[in-house]
Protein backbone atom coordinates (compact mmCIF):
# COMPACT_ATOMS: atom_id res chain seq x y z
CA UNK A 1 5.78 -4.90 -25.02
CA UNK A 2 2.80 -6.79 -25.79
CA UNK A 3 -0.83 -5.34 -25.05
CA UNK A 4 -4.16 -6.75 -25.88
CA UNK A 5 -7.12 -4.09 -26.34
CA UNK A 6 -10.11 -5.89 -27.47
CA UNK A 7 -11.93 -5.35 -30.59
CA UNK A 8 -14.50 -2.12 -30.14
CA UNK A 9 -17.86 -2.85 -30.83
CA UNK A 10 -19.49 -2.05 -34.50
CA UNK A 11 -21.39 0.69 -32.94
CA UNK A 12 -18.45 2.52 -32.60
CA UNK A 13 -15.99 1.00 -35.54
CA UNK A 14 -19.14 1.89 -37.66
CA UNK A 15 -20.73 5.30 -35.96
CA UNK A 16 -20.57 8.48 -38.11
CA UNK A 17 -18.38 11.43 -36.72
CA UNK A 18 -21.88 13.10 -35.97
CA UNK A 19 -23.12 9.91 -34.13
CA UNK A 20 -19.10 10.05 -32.07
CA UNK A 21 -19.72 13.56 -31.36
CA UNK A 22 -23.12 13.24 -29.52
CA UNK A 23 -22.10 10.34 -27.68
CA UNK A 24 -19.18 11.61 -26.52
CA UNK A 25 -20.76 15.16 -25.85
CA UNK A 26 -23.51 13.64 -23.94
CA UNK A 27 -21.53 11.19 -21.69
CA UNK A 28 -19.28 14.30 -21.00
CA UNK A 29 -22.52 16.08 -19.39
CA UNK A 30 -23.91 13.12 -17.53
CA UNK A 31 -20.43 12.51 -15.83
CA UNK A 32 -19.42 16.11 -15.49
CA UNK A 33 -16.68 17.04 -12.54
CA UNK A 34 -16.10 13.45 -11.79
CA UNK A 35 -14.67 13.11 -15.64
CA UNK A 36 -11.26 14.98 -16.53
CA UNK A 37 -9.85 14.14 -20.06
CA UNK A 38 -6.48 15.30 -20.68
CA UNK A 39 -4.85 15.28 -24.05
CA UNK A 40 -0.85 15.01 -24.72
CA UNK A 41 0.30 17.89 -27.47
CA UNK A 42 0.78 15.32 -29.59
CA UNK A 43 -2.77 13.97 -29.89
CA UNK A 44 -4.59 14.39 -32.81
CA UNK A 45 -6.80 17.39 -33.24
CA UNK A 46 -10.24 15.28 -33.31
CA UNK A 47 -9.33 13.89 -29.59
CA UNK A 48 -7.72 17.17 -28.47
CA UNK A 49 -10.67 18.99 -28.59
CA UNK A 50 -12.38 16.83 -25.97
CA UNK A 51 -8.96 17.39 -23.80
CA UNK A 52 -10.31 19.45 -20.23
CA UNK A 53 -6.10 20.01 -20.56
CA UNK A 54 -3.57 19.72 -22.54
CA UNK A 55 0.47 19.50 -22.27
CA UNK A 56 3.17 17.33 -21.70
CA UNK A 57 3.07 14.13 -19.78
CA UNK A 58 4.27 15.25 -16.17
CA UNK A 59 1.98 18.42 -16.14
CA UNK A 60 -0.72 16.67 -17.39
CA UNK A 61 -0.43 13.84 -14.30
CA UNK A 62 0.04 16.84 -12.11
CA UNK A 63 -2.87 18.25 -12.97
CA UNK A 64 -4.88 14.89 -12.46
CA UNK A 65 -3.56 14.48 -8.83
CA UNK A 66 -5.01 18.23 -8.50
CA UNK A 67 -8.27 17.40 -9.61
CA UNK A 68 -9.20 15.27 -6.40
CA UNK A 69 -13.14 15.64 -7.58
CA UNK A 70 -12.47 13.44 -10.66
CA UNK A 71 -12.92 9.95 -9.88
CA UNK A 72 -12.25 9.30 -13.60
CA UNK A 73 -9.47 10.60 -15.84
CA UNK A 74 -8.98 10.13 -19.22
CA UNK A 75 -5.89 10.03 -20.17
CA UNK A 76 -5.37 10.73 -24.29
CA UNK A 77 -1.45 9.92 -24.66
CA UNK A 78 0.18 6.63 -24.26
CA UNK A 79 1.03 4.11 -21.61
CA UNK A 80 3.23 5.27 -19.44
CA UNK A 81 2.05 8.33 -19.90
CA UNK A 82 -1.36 6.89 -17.66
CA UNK A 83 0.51 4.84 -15.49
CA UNK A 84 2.35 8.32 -14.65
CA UNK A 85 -0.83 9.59 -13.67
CA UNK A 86 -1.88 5.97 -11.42
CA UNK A 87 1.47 6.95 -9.23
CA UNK A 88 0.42 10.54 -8.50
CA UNK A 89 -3.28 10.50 -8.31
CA UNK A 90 -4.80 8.79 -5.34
CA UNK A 91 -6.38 5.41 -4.33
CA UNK A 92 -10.12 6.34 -5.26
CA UNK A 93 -9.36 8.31 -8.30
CA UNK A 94 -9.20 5.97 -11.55
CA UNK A 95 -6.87 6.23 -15.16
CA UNK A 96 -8.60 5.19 -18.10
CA UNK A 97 -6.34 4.90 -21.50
CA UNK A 98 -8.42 4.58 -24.36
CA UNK A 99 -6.36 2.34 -26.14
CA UNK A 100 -4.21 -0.45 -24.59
CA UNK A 101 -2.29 -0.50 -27.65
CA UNK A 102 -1.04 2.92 -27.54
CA UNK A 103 2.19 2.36 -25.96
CA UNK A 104 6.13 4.07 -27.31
CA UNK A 105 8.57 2.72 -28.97
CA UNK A 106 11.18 4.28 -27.14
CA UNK A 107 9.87 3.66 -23.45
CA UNK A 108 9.73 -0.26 -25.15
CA UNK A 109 13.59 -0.03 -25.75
CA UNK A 110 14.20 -0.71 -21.93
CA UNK A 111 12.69 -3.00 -19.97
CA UNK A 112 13.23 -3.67 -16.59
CA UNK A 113 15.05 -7.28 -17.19
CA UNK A 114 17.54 -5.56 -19.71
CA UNK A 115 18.12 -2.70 -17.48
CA UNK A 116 18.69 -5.28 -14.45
CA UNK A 117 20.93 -6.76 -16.21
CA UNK A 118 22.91 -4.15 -17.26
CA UNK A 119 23.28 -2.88 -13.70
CA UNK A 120 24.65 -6.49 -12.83
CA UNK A 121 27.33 -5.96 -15.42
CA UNK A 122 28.35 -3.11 -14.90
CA UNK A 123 28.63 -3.89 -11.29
CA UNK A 124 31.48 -6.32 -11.91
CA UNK A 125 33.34 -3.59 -13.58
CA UNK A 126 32.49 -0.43 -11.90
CA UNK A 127 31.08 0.50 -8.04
CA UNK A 128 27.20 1.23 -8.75
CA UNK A 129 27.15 2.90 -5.49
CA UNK A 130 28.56 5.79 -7.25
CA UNK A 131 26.43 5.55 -10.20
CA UNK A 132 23.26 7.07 -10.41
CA UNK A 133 20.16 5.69 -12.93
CA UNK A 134 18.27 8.30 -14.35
CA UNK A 135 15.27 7.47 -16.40
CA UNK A 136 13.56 9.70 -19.05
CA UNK A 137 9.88 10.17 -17.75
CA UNK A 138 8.97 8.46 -21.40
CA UNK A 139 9.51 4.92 -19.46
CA UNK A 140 7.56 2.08 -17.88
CA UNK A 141 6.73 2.26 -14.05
CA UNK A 142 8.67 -0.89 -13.09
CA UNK A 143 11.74 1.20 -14.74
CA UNK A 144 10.89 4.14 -13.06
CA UNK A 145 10.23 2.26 -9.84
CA UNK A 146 14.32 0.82 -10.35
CA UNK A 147 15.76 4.25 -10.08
CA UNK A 148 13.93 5.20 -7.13
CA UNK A 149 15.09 2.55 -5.36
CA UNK A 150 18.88 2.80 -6.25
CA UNK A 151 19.31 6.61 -5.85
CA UNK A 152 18.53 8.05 -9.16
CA UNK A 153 15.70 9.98 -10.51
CA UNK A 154 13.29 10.72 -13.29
CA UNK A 155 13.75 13.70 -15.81
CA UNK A 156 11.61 15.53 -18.68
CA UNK A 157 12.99 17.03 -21.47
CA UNK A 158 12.82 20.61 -19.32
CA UNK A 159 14.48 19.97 -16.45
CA UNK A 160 17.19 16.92 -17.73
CA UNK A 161 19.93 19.45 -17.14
CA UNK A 162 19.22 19.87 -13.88
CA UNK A 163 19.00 16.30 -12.93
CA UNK A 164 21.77 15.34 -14.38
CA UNK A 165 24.09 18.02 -12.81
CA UNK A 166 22.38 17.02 -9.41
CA UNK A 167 23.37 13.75 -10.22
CA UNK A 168 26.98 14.22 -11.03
CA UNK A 169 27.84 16.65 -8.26
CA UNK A 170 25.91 15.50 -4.94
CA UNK A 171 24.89 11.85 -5.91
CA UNK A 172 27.80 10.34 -7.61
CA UNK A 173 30.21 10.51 -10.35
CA UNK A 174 28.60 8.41 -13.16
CA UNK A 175 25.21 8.24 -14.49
CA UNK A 176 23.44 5.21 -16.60
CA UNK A 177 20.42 7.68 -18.93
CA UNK A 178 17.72 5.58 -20.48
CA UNK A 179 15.80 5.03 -22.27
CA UNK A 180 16.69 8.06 -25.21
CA UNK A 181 20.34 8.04 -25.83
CA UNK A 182 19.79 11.53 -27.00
CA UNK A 183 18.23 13.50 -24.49
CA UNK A 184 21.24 12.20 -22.42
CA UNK A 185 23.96 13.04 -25.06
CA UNK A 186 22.42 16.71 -26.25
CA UNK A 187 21.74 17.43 -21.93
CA UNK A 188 25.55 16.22 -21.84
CA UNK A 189 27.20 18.68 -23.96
CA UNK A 190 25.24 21.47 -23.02
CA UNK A 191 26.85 20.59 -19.64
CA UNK A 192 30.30 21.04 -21.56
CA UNK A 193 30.80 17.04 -21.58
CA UNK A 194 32.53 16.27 -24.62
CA UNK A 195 32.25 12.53 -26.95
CA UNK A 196 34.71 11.32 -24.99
CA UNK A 197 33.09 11.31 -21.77
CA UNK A 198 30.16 8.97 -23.12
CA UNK A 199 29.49 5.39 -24.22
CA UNK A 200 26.62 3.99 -25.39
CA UNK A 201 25.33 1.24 -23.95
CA UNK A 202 24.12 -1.60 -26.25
CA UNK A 203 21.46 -3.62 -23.90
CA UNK A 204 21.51 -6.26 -27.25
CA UNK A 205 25.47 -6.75 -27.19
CA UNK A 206 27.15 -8.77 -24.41
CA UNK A 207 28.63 -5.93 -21.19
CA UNK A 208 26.67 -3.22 -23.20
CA UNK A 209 29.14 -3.66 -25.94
CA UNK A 210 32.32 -1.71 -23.69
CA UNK A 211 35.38 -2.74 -22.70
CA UNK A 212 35.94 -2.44 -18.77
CA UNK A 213 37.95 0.38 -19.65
CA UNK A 214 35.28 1.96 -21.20
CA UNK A 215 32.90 1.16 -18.43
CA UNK A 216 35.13 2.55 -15.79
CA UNK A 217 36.37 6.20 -17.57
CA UNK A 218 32.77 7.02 -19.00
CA UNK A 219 30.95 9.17 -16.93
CA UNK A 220 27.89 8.74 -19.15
CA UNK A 221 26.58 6.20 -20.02
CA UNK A 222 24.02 6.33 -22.37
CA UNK A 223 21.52 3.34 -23.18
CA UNK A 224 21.24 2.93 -26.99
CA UNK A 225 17.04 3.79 -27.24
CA UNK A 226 15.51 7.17 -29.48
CA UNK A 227 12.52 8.31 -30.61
CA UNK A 228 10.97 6.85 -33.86
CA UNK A 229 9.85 10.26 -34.65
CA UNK A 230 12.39 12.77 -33.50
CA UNK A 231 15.52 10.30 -34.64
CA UNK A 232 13.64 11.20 -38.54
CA UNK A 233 14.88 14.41 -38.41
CA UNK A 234 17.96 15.24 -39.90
CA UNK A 235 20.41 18.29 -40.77
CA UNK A 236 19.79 17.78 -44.55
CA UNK A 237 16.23 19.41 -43.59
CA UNK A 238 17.76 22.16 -41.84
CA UNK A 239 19.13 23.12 -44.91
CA UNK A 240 16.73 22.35 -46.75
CA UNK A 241 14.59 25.05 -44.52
CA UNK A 242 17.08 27.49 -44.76
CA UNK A 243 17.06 27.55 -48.37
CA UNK A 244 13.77 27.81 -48.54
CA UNK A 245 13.42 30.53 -45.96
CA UNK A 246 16.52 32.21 -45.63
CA UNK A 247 15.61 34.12 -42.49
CA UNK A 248 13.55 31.67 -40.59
CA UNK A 249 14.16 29.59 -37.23
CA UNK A 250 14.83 26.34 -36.64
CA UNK A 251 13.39 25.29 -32.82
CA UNK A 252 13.79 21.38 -32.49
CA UNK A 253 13.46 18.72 -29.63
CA UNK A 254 16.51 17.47 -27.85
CA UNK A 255 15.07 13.94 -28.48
CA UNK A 256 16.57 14.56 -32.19
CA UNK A 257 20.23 13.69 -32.70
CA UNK A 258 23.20 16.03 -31.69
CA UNK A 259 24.32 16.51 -35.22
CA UNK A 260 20.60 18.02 -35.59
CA UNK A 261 20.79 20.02 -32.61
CA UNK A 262 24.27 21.84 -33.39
CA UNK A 263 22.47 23.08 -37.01
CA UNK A 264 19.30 24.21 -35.01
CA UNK A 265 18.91 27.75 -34.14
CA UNK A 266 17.03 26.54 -30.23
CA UNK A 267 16.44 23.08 -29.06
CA UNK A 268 13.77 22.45 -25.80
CA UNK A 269 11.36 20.42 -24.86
CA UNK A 270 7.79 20.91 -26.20
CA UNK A 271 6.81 23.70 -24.09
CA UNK A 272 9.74 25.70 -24.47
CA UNK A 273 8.78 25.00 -28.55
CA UNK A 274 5.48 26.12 -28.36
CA UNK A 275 6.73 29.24 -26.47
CA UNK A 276 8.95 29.87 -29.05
CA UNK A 277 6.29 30.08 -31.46
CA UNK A 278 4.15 32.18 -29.43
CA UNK A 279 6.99 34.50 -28.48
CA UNK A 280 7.88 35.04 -32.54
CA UNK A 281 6.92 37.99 -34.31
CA UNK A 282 4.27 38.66 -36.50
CA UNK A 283 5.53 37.69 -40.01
CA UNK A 284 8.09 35.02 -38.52
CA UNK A 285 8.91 31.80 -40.25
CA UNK A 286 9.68 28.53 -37.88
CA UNK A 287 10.67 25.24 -39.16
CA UNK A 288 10.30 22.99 -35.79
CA UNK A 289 11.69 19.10 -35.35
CA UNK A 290 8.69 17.24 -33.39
CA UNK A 291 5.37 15.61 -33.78
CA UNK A 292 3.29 16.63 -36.60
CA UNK A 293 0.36 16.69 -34.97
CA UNK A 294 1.70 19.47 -32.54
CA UNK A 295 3.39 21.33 -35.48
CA UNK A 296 0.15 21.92 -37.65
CA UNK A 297 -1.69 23.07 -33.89
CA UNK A 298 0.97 25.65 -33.52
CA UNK A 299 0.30 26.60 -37.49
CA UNK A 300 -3.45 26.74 -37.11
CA UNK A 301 -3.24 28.28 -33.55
CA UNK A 302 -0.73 31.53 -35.73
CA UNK A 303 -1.83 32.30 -38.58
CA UNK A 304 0.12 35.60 -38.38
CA UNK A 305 3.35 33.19 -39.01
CA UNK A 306 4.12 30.47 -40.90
CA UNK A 307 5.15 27.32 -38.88
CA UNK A 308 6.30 24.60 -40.80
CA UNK A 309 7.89 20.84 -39.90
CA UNK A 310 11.39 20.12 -40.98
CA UNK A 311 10.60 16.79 -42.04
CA UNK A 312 8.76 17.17 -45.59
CA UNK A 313 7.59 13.23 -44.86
CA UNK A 314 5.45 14.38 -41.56
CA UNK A 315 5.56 11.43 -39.38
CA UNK A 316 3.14 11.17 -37.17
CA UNK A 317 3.38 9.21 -33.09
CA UNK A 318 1.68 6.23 -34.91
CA UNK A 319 0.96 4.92 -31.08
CA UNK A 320 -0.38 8.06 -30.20
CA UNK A 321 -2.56 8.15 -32.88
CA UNK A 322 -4.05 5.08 -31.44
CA UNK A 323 -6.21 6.95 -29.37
CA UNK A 324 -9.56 7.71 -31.65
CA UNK A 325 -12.98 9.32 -31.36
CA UNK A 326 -14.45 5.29 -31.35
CA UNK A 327 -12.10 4.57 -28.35
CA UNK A 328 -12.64 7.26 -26.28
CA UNK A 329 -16.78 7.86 -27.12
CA UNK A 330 -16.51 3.58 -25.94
CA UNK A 331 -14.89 4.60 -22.53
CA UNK A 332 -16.84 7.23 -22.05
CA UNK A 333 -20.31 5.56 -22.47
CA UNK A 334 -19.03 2.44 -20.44
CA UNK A 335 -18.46 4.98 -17.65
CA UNK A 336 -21.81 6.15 -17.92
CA UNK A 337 -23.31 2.30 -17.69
CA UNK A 338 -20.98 1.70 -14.75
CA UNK A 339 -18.55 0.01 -16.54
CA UNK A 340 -14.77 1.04 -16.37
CA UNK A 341 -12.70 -0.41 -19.72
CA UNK A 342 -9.30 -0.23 -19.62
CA UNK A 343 -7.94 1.07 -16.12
CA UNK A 344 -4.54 1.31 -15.80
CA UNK A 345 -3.40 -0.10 -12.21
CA UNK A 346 0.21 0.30 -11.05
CA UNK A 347 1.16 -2.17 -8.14
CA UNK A 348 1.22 -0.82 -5.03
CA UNK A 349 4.92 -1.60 -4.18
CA UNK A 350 6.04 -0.28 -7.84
CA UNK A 351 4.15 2.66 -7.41
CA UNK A 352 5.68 3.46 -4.08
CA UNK A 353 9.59 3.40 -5.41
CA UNK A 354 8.60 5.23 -8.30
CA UNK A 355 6.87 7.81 -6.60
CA UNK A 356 10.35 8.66 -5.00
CA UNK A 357 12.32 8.85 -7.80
CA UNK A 358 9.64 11.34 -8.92
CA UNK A 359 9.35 13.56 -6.26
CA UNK A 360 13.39 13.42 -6.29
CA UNK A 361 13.05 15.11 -9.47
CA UNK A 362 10.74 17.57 -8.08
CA UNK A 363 12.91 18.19 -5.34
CA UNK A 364 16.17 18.82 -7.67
CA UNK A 365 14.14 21.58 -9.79
């Protein structure tokens, strides 16, 4: 998806990190409770420390519809990520993304048009009354917006197991999961689905790439999108690990692949992660399979145990790492001046379906 974010003034591309951090002190103070940054785990530290809150996606829109006082929030993650926040804050309240270009590669690997599409198909081999869309919260409004208005619901990485079991026992008896193949495949199994009850669903090959059989005798189906970071991981680091540290624990995302996931010692979404690491012993050795950014927190934030990442290559959310001292200091200061740079605005009818696909989810857990 293409996004245009114009080029930031010199006083910013060229201020000093002393020049960024009075600015963006100072507008903090003049704007005071109507401002509320919030910073996704996997934001870099230099951001994170402006954060009011910090966490994953859902909690951190949660906590932005909470905070009726602040006509402005920041919101230091990517797009969808803000437009999450547009559908559950209210009309007077305002989301700001520093960046326009900070988007994810995964929530980019289905669009609405492709997923549209696919529902026609599979509507000439299948009945899609019985077949229930559920979208990963790490996907675009208009997507999210789709399932609420054909009888599915968002999930996080915490509660996909729940979702999905609502979905197979009281709303139907097949499930399309987009956008991360993944999530969908690891929630699957740990639901005691085997291989056999999946296919993947190819939105680039004609009917998905299945046969009709296929179609109809999958009660899966999973749409063929992953994580640019988590997919990196693999079980040759797992070992790896373990031969370095013998008696440490692997804790990784369920965004990585299965064959990761079956070597790991614990796989959860990033709060169940971090509590891992909080929950280990003094002396404890983790190797964890997520962002690096969120890794090296946990390290600094423990220095009684050594946290380490699997991947010895680090990569980092290179669209979360978009959002910069420069970017948000310019926000912030057009605030101040009356000027509002880069709103994000969800239409009203597309925030209105995907508001109930949301608060379906919230009703299942």
């Amino acid at each position: 998806m293409v996004r245009l974010q114009e080029a930031l003034p010199e006083r910013y591309t060229k201020a000093s990190p002393e020049e960024l951090e009075n600015w963006i002190d100072a507008a903090k103070q003049r704007l005071g409770r109507r401002l509320l940054i919030l910073g996704h785990h996997y934001q870099r530290d230099e951001v994170m420390r402006w954060a009011d809150a910090r966490g994953d996606s859902l909690r951190l829109s949660s906590i932005a519809a909470k905070r009726k006082d602040a006509k402005y929030v920041i919101f230091c993650g990517v797009h969808f990520m803000a437009e999450a926040a547009d559908i559950l804050t209210s009309d007077d309240q305002q989301v700001v993304l520093p960046d326009l270009n900070a988007g994810c590669s995964m929530a980019d690997m289905a669009d609405l048009d492709d997923v549209e599409e696919a529902w026609n198909g599979l509507a000439q081999a299948i009945d899609v009354d019985r077949l229930v869309p559920i979208t990963y919260i790490n996907s675009s409004a208009a997507l999210k917006a789709f399932v609420g208005r054909n009888g599915g619901s968002v999930c996080t990485s915490s509660n996909a197991r729940a979702v999905l079991t609502w979905a197979l026992e009281t709303a139907g008896n097949q499930v399309l999961f987009f956008p991360d193949q993944h999530l969908g495949r690891n929630t699957a199994y740990q639901l005691g689905f085997s291989e056999r009850d999946m296919s993947l669903w190819d939105p680039r090959k004609s009917d998905g790439g299945l046969s009709e059989v296929e179609m109809k005798e999958s009660t899966i189906l999973l749409w063929k999108g992953h994580c640019s970071v988590h997919q990196r991981f693999r079980p040759e680091h797992v070992a790896q690990f373990r031969a370095t540290y013998p008696n440490g624990i692997v804790v990784v995302h369920p965004e990585c692949s299965h064959e990761l996931v079956e070597v790991a010692d614990e796989a959860g979404s990033t709060d169940f992660i971090i509590r891992m690491v909080d929950q280990a012993p003094p002396g404890a050795v983790l190797g964890v399979g997520t962002e690096i950014h969120l890794v090296k927190r946990l390290a600094d934030e423990h220095p009684d145990k050594t946290v380490v990442s699997l991947d010895p290559l680090v990569c980092p959310c290179s669209t979360m790492y978009r959002i910069d001292e420069p970017h948000l200091a310019w926000v912030l200061e057009g605030l101040v001046s009356g000027e509002v740079h880069n709103r994000i605005t969800v239409p009203a009818d597309t925030a209105a379906e995907a508001r109930v696909a949301l608060e379906r989810m919230l009703e299942i857990v």
